[in-house]
PDB file of N, CA and C in Angstrom:
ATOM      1  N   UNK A   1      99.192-154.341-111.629  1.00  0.00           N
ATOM      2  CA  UNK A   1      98.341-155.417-111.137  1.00  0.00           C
ATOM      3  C   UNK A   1      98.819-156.712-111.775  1.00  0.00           C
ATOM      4  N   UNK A   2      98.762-157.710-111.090  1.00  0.00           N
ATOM      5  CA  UNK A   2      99.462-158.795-111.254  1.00  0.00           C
ATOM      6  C   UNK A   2      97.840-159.700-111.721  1.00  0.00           C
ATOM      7  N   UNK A   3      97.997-160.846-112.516  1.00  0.00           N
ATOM      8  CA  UNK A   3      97.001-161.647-113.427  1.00  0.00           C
ATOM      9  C   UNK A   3      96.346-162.115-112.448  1.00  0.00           C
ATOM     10  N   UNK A   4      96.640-162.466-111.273  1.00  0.00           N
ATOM     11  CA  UNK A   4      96.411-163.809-109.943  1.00  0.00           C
ATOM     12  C   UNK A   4      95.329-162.477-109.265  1.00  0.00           C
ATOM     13  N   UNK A   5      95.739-161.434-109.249  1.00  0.00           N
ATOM     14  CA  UNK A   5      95.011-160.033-108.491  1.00  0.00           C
ATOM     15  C   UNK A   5      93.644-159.790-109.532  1.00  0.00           C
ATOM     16  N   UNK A   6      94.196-160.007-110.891  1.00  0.00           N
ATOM     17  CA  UNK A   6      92.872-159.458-112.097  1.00  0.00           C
ATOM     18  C   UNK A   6      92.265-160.160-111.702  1.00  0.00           C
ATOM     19  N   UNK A   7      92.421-161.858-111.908  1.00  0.00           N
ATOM     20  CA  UNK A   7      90.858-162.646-111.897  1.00  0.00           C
ATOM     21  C   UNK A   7      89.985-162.763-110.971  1.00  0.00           C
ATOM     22  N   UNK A   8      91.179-162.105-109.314  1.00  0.00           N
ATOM     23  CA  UNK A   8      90.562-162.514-108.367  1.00  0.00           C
ATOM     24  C   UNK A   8      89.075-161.120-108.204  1.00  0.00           C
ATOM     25  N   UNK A   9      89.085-159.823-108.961  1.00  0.00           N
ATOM     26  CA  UNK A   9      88.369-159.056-109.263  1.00  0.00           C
ATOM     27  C   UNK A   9      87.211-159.579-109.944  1.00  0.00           C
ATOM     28  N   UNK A  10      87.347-160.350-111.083  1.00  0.00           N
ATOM     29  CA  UNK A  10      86.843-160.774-112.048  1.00  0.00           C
ATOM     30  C   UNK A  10      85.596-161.312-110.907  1.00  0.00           C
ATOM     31  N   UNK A  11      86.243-162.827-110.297  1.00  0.00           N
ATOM     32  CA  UNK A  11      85.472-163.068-109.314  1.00  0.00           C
ATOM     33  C   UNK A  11      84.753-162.602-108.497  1.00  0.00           C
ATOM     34  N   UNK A  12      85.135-161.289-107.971  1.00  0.00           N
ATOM     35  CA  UNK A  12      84.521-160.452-107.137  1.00  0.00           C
ATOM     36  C   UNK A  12      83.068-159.910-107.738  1.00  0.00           C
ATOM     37  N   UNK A  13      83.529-159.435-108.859  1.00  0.00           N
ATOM     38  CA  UNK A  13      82.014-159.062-109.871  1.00  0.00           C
ATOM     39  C   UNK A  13      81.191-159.893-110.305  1.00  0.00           C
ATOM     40  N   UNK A  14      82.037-161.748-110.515  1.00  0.00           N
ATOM     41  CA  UNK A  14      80.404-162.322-111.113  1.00  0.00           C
ATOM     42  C   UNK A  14      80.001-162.872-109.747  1.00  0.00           C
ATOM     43  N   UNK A  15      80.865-162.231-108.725  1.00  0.00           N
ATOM     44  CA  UNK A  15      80.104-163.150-107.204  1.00  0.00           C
ATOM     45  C   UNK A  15      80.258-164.789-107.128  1.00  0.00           C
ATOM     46  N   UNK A  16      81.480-164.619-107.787  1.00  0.00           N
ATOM     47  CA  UNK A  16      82.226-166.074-107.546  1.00  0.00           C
ATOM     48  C   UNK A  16      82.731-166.099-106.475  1.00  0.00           C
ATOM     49  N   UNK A  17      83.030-167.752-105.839  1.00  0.00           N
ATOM     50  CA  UNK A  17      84.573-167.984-105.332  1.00  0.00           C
ATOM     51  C   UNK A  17      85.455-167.333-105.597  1.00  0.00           C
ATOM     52  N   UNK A  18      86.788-166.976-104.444  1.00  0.00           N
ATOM     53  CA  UNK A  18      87.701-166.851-104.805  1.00  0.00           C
ATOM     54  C   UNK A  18      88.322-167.955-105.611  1.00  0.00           C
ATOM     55  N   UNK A  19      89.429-167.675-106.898  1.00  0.00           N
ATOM     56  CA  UNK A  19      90.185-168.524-107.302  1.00  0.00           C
ATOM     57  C   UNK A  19      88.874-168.998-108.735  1.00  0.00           C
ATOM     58  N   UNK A  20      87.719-168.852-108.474  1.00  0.00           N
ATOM     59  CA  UNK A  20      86.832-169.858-109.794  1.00  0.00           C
ATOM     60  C   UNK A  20      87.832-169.050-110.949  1.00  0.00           C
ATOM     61  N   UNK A  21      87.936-168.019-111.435  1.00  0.00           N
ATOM     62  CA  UNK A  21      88.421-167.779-112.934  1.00  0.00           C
ATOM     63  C   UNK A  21      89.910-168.368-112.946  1.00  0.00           C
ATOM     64  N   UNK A  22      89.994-168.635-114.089  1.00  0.00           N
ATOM     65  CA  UNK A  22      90.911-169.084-114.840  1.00  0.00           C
ATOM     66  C   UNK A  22      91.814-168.516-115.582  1.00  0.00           C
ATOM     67  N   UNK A  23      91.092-167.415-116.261  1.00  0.00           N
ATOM     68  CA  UNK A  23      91.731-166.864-117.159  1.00  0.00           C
ATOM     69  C   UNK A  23      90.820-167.388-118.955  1.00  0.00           C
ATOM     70  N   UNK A  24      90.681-168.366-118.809  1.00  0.00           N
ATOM     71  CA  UNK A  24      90.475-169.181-120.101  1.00  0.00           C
ATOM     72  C   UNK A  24      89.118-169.391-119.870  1.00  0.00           C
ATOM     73  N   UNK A  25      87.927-168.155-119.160  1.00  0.00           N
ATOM     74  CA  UNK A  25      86.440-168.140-119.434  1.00  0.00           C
ATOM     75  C   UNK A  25      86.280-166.968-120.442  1.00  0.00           C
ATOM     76  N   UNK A  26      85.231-167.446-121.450  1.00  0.00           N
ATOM     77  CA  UNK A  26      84.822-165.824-121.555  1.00  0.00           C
ATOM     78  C   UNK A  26      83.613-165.379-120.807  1.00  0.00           C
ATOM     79  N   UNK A  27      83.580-164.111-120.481  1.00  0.00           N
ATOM     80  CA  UNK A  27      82.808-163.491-119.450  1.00  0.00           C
ATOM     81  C   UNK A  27      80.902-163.524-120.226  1.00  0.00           C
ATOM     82  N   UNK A  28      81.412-163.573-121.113  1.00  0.00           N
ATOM     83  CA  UNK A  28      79.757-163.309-121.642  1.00  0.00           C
ATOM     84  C   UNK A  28      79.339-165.098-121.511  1.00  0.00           C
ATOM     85  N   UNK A  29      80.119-166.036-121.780  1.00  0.00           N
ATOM     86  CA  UNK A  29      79.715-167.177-121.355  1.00  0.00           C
ATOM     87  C   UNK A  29      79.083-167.909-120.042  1.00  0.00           C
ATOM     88  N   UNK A  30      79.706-167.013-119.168  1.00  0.00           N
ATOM     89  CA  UNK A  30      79.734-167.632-117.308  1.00  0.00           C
ATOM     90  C   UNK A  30      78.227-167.650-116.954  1.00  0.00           C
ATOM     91  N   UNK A  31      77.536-168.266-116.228  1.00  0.00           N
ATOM     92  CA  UNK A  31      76.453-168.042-115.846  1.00  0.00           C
ATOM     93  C   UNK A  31      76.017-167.147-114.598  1.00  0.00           C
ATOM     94  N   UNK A  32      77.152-166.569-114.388  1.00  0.00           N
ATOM     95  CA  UNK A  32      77.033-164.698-113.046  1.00  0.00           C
ATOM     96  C   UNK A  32      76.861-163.813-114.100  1.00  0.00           C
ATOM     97  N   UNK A  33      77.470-163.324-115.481  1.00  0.00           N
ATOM     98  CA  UNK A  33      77.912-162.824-116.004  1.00  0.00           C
ATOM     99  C   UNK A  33      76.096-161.635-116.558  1.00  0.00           C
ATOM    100  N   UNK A  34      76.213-160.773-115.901  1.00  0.00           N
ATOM    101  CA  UNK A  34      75.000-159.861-116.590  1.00  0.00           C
ATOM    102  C   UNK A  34      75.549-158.617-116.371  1.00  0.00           C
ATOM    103  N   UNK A  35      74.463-157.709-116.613  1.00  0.00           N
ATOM    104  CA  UNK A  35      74.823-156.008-117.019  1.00  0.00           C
ATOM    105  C   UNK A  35      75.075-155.645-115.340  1.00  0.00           C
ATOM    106  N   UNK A  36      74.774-156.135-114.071  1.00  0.00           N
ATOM    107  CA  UNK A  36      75.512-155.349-113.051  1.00  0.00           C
ATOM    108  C   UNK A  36      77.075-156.189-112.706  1.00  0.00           C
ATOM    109  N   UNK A  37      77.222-157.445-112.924  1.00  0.00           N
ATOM    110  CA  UNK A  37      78.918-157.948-113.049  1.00  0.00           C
ATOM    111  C   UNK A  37      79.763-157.018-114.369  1.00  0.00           C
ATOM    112  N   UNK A  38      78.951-156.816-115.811  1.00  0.00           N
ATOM    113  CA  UNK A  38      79.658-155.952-116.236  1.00  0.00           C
ATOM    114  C   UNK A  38      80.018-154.457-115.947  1.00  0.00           C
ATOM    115  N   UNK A  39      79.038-153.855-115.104  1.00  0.00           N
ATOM    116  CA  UNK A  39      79.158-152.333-114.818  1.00  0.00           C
ATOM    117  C   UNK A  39      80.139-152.451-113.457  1.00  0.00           C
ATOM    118  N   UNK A  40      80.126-153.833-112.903  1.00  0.00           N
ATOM    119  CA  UNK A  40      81.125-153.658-111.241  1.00  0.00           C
ATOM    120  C   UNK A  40      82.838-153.667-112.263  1.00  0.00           C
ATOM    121  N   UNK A  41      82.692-154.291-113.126  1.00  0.00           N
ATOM    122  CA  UNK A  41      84.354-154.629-113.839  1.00  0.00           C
ATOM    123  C   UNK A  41      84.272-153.539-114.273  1.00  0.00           C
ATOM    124  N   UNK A  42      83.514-152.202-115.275  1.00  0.00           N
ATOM    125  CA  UNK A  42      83.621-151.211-116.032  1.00  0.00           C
ATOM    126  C   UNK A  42      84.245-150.744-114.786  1.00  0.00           C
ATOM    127  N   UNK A  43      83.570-150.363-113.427  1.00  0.00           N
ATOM    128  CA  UNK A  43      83.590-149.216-112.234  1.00  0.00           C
ATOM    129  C   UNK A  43      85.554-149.725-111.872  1.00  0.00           C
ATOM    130  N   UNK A  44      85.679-151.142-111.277  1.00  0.00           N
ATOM    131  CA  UNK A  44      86.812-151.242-111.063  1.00  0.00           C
ATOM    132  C   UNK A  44      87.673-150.926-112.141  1.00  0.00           C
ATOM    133  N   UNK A  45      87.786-150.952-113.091  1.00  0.00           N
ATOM    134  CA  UNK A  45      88.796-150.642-114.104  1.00  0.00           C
ATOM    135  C   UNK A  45      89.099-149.454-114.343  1.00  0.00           C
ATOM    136  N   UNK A  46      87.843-148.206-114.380  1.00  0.00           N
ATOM    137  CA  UNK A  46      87.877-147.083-114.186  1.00  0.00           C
ATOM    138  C   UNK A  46      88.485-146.447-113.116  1.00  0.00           C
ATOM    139  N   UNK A  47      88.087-146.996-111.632  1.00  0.00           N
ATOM    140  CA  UNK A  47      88.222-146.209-110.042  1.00  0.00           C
ATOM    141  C   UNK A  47      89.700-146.482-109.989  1.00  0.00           C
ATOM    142  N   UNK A  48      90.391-147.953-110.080  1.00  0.00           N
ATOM    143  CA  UNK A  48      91.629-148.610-110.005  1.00  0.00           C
ATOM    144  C   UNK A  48      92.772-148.367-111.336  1.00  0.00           C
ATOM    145  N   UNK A  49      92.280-148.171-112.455  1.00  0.00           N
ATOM    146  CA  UNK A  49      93.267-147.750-113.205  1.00  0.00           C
ATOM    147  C   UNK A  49      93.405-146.492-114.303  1.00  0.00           C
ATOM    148  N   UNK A  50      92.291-146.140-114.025  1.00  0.00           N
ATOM    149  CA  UNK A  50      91.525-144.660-115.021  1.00  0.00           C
ATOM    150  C   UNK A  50      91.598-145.587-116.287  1.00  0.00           C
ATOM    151  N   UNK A  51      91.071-146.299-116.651  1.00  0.00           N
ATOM    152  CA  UNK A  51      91.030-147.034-117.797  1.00  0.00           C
ATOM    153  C   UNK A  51      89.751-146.755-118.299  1.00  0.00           C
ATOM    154  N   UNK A  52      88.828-146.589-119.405  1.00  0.00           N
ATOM    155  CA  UNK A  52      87.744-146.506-119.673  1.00  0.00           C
ATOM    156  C   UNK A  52      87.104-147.310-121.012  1.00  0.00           C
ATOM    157  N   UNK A  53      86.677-148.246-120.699  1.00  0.00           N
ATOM    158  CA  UNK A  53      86.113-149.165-121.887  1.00  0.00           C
ATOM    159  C   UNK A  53      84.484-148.991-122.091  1.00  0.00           C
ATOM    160  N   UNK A  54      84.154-149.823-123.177  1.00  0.00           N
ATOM    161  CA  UNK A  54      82.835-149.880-123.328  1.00  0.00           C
ATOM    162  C   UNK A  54      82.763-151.765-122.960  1.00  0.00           C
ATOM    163  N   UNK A  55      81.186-151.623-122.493  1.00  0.00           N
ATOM    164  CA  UNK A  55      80.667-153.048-122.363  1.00  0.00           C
ATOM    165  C   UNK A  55      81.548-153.988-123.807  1.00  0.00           C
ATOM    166  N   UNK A  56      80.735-153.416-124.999  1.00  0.00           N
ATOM    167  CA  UNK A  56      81.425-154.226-126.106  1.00  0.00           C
ATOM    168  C   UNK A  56      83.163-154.454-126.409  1.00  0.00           C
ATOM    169  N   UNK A  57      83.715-153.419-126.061  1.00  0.00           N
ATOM    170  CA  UNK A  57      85.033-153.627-126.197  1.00  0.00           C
ATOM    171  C   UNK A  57      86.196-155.157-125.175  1.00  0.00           C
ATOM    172  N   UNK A  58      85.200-155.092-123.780  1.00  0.00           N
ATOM    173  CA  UNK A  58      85.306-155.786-123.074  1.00  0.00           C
ATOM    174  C   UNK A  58      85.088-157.520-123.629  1.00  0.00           C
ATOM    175  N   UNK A  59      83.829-157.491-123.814  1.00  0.00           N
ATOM    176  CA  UNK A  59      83.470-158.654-124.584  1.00  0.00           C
ATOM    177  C   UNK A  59      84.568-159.195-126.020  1.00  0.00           C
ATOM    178  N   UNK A  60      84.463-158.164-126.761  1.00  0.00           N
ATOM    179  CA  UNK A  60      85.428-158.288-127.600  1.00  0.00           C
ATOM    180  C   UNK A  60      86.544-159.199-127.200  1.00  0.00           C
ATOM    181  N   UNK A  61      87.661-158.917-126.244  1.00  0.00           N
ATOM    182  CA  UNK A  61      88.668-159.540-125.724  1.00  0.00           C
ATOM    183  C   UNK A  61      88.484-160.717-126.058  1.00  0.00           C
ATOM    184  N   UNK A  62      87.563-161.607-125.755  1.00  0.00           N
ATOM    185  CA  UNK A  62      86.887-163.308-125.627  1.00  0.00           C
ATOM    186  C   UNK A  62      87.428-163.376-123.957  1.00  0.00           C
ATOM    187  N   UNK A  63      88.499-163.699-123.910  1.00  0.00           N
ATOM    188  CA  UNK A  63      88.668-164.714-122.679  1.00  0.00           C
ATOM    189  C   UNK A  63      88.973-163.724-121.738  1.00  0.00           C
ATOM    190  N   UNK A  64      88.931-163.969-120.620  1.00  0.00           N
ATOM    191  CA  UNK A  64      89.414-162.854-119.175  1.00  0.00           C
ATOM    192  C   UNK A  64      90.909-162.789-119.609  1.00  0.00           C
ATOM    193  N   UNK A  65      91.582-163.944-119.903  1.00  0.00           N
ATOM    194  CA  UNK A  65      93.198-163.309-119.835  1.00  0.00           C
ATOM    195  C   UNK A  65      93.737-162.512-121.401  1.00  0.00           C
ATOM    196  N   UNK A  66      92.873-162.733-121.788  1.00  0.00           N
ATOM    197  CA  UNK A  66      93.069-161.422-123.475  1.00  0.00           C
ATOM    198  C   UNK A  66      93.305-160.500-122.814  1.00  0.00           C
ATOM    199  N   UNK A  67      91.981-160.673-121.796  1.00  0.00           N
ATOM    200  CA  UNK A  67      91.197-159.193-121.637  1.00  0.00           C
ATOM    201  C   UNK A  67      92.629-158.463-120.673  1.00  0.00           C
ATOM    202  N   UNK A  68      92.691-158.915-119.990  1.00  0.00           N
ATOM    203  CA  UNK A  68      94.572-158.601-119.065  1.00  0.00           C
ATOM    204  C   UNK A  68      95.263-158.482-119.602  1.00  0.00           C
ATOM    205  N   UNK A  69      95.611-159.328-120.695  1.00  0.00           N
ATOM    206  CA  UNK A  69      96.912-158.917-121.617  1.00  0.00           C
ATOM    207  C   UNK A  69      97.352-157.698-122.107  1.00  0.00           C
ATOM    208  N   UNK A  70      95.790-157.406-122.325  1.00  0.00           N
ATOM    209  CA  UNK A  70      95.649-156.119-123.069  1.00  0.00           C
ATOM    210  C   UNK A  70      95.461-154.895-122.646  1.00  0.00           C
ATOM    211  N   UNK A  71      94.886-155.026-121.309  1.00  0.00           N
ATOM    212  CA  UNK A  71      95.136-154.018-120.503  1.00  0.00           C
ATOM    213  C   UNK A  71      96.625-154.046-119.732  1.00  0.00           C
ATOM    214  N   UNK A  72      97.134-154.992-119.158  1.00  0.00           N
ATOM    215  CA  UNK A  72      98.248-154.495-118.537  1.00  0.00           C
ATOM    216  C   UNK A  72      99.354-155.337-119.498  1.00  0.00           C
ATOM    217  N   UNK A  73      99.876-154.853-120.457  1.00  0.00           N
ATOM    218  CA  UNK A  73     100.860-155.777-121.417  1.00  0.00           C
ATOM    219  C   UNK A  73     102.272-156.226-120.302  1.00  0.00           C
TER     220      UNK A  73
END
């Protein structure tokens, strides 16, 4: 998955515009950002890459593009 494809997910879950993320939000900051935008990013990350995080680990990251880095180096 390419970074331009992550955020556009990102978006999809806080029920943004296409294109609003940046990369350089953190998710617990945004004002979409609650426990069903975090469980739609847990579900996609899981269904799309068998990846399995916790809410906190996510947060952890800070910014959406940590959070990519670190999943797809």
């Amino acid at each position: 998955m390419n970074e331009k494809d992550f955020y556009l997910k990102i978006d999809e879950a806080l029920g943004a515009d296409p294109g609003t993320v940046t990369g350089q939000e953190k998710l617990d900051d945004t004002d979409t950002f609650d426990s069903i935008a975090m469980m739609e990013i847990l579900v996609f990350l899981d269904e799309d890459f068998e990846i399995e995080m916790t809410p906190e680990k996510i947060i952890e990251h800070g910014t959406v593009q940590a959070l990519f880095q670190k999943l797809f180096p």
